[in-house]
Protein backbone atom coordinates (compact mmCIF):
# COMPACT_ATOMS: atom_id res chain seq x y z
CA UNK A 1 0.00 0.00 0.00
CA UNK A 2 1.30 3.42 -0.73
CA UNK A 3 0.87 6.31 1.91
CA UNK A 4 -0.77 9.77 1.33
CA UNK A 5 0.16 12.30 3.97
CA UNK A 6 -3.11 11.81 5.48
CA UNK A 7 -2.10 8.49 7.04
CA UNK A 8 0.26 9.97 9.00
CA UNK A 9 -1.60 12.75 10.03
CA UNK A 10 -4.69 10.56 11.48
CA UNK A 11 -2.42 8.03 13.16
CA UNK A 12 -4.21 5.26 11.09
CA UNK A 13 -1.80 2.65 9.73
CA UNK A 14 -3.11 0.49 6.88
CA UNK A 15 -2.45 -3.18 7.40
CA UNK A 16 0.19 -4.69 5.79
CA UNK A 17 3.49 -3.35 3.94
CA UNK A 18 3.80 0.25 3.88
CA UNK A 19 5.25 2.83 0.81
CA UNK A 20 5.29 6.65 0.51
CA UNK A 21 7.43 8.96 -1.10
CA UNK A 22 9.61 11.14 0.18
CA UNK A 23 7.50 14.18 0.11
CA UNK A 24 5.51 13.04 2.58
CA UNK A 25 7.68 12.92 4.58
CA UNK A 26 8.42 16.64 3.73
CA UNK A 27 5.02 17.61 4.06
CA UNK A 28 4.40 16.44 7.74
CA UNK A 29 4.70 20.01 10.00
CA UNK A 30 3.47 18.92 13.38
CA UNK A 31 5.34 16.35 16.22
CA UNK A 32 2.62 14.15 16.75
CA UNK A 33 2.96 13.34 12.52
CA UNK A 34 6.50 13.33 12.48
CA UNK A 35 6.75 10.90 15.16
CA UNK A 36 3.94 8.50 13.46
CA UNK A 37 6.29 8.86 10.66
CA UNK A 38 9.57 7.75 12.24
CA UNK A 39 8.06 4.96 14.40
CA UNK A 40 6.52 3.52 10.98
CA UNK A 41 7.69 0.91 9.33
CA UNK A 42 7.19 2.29 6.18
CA UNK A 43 9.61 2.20 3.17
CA UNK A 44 10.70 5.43 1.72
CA UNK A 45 11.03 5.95 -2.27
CA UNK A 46 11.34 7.78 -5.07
CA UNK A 47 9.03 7.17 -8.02
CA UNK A 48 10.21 6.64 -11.46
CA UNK A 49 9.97 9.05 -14.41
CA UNK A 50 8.03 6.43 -16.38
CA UNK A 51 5.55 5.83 -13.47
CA UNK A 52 5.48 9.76 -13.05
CA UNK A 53 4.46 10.42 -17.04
CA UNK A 54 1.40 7.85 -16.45
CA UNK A 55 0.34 9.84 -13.25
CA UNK A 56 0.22 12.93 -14.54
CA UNK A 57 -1.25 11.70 -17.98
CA UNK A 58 -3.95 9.62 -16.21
CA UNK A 59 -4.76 13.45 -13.71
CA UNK A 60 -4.56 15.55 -17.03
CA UNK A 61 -7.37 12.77 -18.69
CA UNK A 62 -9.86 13.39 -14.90
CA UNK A 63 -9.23 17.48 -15.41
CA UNK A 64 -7.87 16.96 -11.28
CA UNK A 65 -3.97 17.75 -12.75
CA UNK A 66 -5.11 21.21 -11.77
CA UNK A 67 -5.48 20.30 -7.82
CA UNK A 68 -3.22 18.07 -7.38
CA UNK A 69 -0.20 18.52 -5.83
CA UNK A 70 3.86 17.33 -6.59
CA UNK A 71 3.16 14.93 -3.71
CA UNK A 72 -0.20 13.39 -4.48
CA UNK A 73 1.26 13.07 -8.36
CA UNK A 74 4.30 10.97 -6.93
CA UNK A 75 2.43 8.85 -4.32
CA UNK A 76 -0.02 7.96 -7.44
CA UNK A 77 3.15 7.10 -9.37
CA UNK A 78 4.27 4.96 -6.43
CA UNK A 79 0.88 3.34 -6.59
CA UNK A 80 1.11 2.70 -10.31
CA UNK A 81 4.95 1.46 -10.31
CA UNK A 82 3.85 -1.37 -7.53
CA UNK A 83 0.10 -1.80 -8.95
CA UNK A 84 -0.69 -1.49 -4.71
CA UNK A 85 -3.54 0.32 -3.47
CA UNK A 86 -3.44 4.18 -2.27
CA UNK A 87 -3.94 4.99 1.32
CA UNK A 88 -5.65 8.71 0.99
CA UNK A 89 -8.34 11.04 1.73
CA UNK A 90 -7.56 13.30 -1.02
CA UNK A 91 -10.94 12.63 -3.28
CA UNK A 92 -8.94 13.86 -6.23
CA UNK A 93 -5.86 11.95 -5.42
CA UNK A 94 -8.81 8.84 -5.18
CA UNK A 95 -10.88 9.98 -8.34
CA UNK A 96 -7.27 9.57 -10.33
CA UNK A 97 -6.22 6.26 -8.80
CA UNK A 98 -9.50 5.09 -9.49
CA UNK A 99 -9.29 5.73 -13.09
CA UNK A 100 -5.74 4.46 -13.18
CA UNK A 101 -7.33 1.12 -12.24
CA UNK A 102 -5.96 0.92 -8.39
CA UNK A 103 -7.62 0.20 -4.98
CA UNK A 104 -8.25 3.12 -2.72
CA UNK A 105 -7.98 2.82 1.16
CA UNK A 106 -9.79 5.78 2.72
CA UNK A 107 -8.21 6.81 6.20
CA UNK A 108 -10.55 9.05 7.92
CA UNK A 109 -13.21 10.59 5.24
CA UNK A 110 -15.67 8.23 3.35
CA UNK A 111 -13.78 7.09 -0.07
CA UNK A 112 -15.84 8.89 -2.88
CA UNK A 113 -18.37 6.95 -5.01
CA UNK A 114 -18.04 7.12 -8.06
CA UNK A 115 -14.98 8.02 -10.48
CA UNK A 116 -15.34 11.34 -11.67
CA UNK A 117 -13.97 13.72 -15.24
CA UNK A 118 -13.65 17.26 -14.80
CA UNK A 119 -13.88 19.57 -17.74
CA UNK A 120 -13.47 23.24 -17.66
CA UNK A 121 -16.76 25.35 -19.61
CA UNK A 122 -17.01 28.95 -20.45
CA UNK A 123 -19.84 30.46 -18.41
CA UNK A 124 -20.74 32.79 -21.43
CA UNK A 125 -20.88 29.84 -24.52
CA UNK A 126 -20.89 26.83 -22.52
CA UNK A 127 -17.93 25.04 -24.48
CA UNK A 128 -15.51 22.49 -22.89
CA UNK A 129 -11.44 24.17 -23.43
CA UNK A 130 -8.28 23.51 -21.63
CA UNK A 131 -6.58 26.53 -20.29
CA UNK A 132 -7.49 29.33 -17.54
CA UNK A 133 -10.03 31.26 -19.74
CA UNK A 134 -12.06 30.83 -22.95
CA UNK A 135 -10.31 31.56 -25.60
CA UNK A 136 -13.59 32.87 -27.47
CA UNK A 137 -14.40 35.36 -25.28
CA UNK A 138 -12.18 35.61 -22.00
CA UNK A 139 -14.45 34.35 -19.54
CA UNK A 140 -12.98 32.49 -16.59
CA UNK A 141 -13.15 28.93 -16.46
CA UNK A 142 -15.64 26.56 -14.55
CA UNK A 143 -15.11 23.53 -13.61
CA UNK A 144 -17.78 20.14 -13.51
CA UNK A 145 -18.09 16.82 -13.36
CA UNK A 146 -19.13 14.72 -16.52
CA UNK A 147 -19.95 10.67 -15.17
């Protein structure tokens, strides 16, 4: 099982072997995580480029590459290099693993339900486009969910 952040900041240690990435480990700010951290057993690596491409292509694909962070792309990497389930509450970080064909492992918020794309629409024409503002007519963009 890979490790989100989240694991170590609720204390709640998925059964079995344990893998994050070293941002985590970066990421944790308070004692009580930290020391959760370093009592662990868990195995500490880097993910591959390779692994890192599919991540990222698989986010860009859901529309969440635009809320997801460094971390949560490597930890899905991670996921993808070992095929192992995701410990997370990120529902993003979920929605993309889902879609990428792994198991999700929910630590302390309900996993989400159903996987999810996200498209960005122009409030003015309604159009889907990629980018931070129509390119018809300026307008900011929106995002949804298409099932």
């Amino acid at each position: 099982m890979v490790a989100d952040t989240s694991v170590f900041i609720w204390g709640k240690m998925p059964e079995g072997e344990l893998i994050t990435v070293p941002a985590v480990e970066r990421e944790l700010k308070d004692l009580r995580s930290k020391a959760i951290f370093s009592i662990s057993e868990v195995r500490v690596e880097s993910p591959s480029g390779e692994a890192l491409k599919k991540a990222r292509q698989a986010a860009q694909e859901t529309g969440d590459i635009r809320v997801l962070s460094t971390t949560d792309l490597e930890v899905l990497a991670k996921a993808v290099e070992y095929r192992a389930s995701v410990a997370t509450d990120d529902y993003a970080l979920q929605n993309v693993a889902l879609h990428l064909g792994l198991k999700i492992e929910p630590i302390g918020q309900p996993a989400i339900k159903r996987k999810l794309r996200r498209v960005q629409r122009c409030h003015a024409c309604g159009e889907a486009f990629d980018g931070e503002a129509c390119p018809e007519c300026g307008t900011p963009a929106k995002r949804r969910r298409i099932r």
